[in-house]
Protein backbone atom coordinates (compact mmCIF):
# COMPACT_ATOMS: atom_id res chain seq x y z
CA UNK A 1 86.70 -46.27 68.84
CA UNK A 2 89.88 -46.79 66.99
CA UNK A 3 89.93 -50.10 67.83
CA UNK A 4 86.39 -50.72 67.34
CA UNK A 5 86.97 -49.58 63.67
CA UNK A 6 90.65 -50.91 63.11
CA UNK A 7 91.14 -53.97 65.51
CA UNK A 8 92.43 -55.82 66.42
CA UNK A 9 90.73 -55.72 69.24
CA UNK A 10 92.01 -58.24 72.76
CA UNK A 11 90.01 -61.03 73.15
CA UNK A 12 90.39 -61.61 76.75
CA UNK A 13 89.88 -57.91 77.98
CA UNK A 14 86.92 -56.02 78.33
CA UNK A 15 86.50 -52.27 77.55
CA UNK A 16 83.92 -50.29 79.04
CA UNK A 17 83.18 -46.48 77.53
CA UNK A 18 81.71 -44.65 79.97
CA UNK A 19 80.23 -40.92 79.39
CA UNK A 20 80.21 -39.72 83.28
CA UNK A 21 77.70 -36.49 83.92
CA UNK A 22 77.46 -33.97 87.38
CA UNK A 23 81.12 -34.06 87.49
CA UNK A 24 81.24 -30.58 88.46
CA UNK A 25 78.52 -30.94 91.33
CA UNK A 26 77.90 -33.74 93.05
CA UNK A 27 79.56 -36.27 90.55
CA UNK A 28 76.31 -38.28 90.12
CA UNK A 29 77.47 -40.10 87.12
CA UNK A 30 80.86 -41.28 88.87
CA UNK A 31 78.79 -42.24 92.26
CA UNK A 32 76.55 -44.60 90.58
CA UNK A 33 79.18 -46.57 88.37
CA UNK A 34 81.23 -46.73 92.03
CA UNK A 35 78.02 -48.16 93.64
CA UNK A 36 77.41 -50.82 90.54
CA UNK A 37 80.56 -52.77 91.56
CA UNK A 38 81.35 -53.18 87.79
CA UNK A 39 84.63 -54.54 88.80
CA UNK A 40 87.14 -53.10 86.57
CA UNK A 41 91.16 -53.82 87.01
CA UNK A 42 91.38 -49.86 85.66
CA UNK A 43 89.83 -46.35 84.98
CA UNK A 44 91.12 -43.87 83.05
CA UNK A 45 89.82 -40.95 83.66
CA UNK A 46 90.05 -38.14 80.57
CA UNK A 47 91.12 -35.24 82.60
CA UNK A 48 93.45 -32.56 80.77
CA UNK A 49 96.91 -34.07 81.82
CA UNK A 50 98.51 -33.43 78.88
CA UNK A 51 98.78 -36.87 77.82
CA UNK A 52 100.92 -37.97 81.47
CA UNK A 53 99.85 -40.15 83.79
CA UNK A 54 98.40 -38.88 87.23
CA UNK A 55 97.89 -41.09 90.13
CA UNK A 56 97.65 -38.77 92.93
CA UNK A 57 95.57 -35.69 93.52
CA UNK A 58 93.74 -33.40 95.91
CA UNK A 59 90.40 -34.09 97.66
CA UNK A 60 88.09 -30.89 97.85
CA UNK A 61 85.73 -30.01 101.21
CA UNK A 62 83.87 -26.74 100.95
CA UNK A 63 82.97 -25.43 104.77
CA UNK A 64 80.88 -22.33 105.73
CA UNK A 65 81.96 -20.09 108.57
CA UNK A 66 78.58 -17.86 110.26
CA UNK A 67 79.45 -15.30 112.89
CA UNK A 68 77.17 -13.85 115.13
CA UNK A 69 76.58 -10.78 116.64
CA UNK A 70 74.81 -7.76 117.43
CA UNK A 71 73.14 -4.67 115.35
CA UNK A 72 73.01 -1.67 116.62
CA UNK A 73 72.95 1.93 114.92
CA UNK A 74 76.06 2.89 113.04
CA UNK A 75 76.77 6.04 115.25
CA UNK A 76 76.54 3.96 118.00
CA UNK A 77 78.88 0.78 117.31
CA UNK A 78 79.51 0.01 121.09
CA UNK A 79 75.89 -1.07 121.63
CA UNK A 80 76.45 -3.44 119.13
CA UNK A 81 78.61 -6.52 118.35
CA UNK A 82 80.27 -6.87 115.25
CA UNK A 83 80.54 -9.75 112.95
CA UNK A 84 82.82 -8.53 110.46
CA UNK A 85 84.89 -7.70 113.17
CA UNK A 86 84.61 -11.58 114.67
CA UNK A 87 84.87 -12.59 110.54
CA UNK A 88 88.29 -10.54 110.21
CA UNK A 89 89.68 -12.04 113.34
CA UNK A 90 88.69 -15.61 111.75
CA UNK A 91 90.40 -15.15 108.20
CA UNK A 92 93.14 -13.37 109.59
CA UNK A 93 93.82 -16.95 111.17
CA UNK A 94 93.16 -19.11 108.67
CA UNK A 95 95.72 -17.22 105.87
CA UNK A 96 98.15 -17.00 108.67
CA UNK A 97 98.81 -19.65 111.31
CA UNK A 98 96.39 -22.53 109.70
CA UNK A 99 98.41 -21.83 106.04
CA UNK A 100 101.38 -22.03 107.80
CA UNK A 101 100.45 -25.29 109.74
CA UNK A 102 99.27 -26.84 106.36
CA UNK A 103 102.16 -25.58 104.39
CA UNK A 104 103.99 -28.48 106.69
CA UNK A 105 101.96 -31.43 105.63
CA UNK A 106 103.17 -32.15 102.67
CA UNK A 107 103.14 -35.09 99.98
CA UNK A 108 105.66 -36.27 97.36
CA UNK A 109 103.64 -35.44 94.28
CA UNK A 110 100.72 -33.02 95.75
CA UNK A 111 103.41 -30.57 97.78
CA UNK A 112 101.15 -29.24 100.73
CA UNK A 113 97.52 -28.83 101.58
CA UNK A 114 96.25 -25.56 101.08
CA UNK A 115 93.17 -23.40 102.47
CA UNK A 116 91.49 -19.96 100.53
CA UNK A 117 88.32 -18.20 101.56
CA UNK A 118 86.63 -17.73 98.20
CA UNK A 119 83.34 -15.83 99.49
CA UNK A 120 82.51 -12.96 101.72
CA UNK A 121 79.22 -11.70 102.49
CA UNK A 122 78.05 -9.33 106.03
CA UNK A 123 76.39 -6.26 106.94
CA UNK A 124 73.31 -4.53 105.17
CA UNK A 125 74.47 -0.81 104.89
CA UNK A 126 77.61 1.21 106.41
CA UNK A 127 74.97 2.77 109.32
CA UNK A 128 74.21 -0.34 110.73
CA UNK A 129 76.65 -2.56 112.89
CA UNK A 130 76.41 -6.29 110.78
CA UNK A 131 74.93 -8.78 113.14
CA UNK A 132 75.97 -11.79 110.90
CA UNK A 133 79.03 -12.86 108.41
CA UNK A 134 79.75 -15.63 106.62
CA UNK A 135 82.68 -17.15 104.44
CA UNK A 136 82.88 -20.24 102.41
CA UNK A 137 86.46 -22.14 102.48
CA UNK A 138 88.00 -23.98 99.88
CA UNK A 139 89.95 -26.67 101.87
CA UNK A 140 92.11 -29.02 99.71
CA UNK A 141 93.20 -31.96 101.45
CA UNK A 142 95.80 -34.68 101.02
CA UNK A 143 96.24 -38.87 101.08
CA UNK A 144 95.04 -39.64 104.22
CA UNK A 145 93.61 -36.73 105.39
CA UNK A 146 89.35 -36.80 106.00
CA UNK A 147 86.96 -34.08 105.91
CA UNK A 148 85.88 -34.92 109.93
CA UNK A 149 89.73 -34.51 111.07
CA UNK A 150 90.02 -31.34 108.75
CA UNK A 151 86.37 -30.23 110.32
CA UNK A 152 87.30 -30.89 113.60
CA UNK A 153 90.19 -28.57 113.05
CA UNK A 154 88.57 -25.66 112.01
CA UNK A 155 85.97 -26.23 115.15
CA UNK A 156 88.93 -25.92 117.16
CA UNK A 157 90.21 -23.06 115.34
CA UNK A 158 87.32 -20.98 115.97
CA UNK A 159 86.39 -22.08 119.42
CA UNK A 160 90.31 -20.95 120.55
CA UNK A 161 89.68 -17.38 118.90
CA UNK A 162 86.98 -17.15 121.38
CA UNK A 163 84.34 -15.66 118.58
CA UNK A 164 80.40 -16.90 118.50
CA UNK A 165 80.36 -18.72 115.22
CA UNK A 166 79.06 -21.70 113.64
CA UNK A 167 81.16 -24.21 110.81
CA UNK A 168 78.70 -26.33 108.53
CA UNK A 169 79.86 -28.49 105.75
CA UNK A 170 78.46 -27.13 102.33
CA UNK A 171 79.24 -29.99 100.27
CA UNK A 172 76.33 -32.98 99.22
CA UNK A 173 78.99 -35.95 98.75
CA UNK A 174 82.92 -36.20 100.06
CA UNK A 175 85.19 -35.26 97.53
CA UNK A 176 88.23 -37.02 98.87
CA UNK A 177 92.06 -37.10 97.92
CA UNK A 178 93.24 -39.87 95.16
CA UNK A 179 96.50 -41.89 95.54
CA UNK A 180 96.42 -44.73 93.67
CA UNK A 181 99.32 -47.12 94.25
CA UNK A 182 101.54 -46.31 91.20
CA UNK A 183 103.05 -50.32 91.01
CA UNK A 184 100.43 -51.78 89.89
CA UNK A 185 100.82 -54.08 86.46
CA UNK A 186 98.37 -52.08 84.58
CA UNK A 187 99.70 -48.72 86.07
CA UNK A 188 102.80 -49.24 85.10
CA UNK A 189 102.32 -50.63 81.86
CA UNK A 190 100.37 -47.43 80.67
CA UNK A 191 103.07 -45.38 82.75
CA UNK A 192 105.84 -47.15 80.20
CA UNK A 193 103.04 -46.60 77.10
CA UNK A 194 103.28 -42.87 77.63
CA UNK A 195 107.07 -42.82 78.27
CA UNK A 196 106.92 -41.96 81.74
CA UNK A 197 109.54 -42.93 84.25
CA UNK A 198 107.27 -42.18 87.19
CA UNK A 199 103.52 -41.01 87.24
CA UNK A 200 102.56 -37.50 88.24
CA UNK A 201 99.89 -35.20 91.03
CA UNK A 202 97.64 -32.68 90.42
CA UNK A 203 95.83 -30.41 92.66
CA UNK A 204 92.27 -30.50 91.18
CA UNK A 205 89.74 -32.80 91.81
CA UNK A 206 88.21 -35.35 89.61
CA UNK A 207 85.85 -38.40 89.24
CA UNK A 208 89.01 -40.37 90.01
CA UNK A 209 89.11 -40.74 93.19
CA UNK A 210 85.08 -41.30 93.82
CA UNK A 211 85.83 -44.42 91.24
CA UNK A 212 88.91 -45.29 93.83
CA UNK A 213 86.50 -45.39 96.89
CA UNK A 214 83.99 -47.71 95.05
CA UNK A 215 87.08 -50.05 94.92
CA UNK A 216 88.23 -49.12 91.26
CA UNK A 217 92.03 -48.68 90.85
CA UNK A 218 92.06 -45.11 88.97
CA UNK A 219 94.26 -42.89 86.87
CA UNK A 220 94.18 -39.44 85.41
CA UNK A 221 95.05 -39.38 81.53
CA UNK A 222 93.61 -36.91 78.95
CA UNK A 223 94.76 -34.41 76.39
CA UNK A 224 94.76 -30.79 77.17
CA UNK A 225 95.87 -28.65 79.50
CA UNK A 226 93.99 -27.70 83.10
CA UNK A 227 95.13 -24.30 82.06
CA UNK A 228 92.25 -24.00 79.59
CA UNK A 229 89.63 -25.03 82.14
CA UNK A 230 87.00 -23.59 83.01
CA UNK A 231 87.51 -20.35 80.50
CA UNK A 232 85.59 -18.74 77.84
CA UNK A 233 87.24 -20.44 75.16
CA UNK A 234 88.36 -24.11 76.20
CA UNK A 235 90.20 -26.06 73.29
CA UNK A 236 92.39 -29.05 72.91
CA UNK A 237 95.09 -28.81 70.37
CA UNK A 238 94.80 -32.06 67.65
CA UNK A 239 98.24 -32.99 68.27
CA UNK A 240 97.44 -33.83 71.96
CA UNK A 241 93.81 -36.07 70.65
CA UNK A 242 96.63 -37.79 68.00
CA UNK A 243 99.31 -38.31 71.14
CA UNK A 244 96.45 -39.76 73.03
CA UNK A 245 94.87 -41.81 70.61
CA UNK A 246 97.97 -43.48 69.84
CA UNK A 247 98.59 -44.04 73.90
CA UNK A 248 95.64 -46.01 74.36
CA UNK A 249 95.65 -47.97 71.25
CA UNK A 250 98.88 -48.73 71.91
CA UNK A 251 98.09 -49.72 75.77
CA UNK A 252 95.12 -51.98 74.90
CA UNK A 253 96.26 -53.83 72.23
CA UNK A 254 98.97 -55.25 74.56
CA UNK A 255 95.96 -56.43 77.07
CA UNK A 256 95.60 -60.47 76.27
């Protein structure tokens, strides 16, 4: 817009404003510029960064864990089978020996992979042994990692603790990792804009990398902080919309 009004604007580059909805869900807005082929060299993608450059972050996959069992009548719990019982057995593992076993897979500028069970729900009343529990996971992978290794996985996981349980995949789309190659001309002219000697991860996940699959080279730049995300009272300070305004002016006035 500053350009629009100012100029000069480059005569040989095309800029494309796009407004992006659903990024929260299912990232509708995000899937259908991917599918359009539109063919850009770059996206920048206005997440809170703080004005840096991010080329790497986190892909998301949301599972659900059911265990089965048995009711029966609270004073009698041995006619039963419990599946909070089966449930504890199966988040015991997961913040113990699966953390651990992620906590080794690391990457340069994402550190590890994590795991975190974000959702409990079993059991009707204290005098009745629960016949069914369920969890939802909040699995955050890395580069290279896919949701049907990370799947398989967690099949494995629960099949070795010898508990009767089903895993389903709650998510509508894949929400994979983004690692955008950091050498690129464009990359590393807007890395040198911004003052940057190298380009930065996050852990969140963003419209980014669904951009990235449709064959779009992408990069996280916004004002803001992640911080203020997601609370009551988001803001921006000015000084970061100034910083930024002046980064991208800057950036595309050196395009030919």
């Amino acid at each position: 817009l500053e350009l629009a009004a100012r100029g000069p604007r480059p005569r040989g580059t095309e800029i494309i404003l796009t407004a992006l909805v659903d990024e929260e869900n299912n990232q509708s807005g995000s899937r259908a510029l991917a599918k359009a082929k539109c063919n850009a060299n770059l996206a920048i993608v206005g997440e809170p960064t703080l004005c840096k450059i991010v080329t790497a972050h986190k892909g998301d996959l949301w599972l659900r864990v059911t265990t089965h069992g048995k009711s029966a009548h609270g004073s009698k719990p041995h006619l039963g089978k419990n599946a909070v019982h089966a449930m504890a057995r199966v988040v015991e593992e997961l913040e113990t020996r699966y953390a651990a076993t992620l906590k080794r897979r690391t990457h340069p500028l994402l550190g590890h992979a994590t795991v975190n069970v974000g959702f409990i729900a079993g059991g009707k009343q204290p005098n009745i042994v629960p016949d069914r529990c369920e969890i939802l996971i909040d699995r955050r992978t890395l580069p290279g990692e896919s949701d049907a290794a990370v799947f398989a996985e967690l099949s494995a996981l629960i099949r070795r603790l010898g508990v009767n349980a089903e895993l389903t995949d709650t998510k509508n789309a894949p929400c994979p990792a983004l690692e955008t190659d950091p050498n690129l001309p464009l990359v590393r002219q807007l890395t040198r804009c911004a003052g940057q000697r190298r380009t930065l991860g996050v852990d969140y996940f963003s419209d980014a990398a669904v951009l990235a699959s449709g064959g779009i080279p992408s990069v996280l730049l916004g004002p803001g902080d992640i911080a203020q995300a997601h609370t009551a009272d988001e803001w921006v300070a000015l000084a970061q919309l100034e910083r930024l305004t002046r980064l991208l002016v800057k950036f595309l006035r050196d395009q030919p």
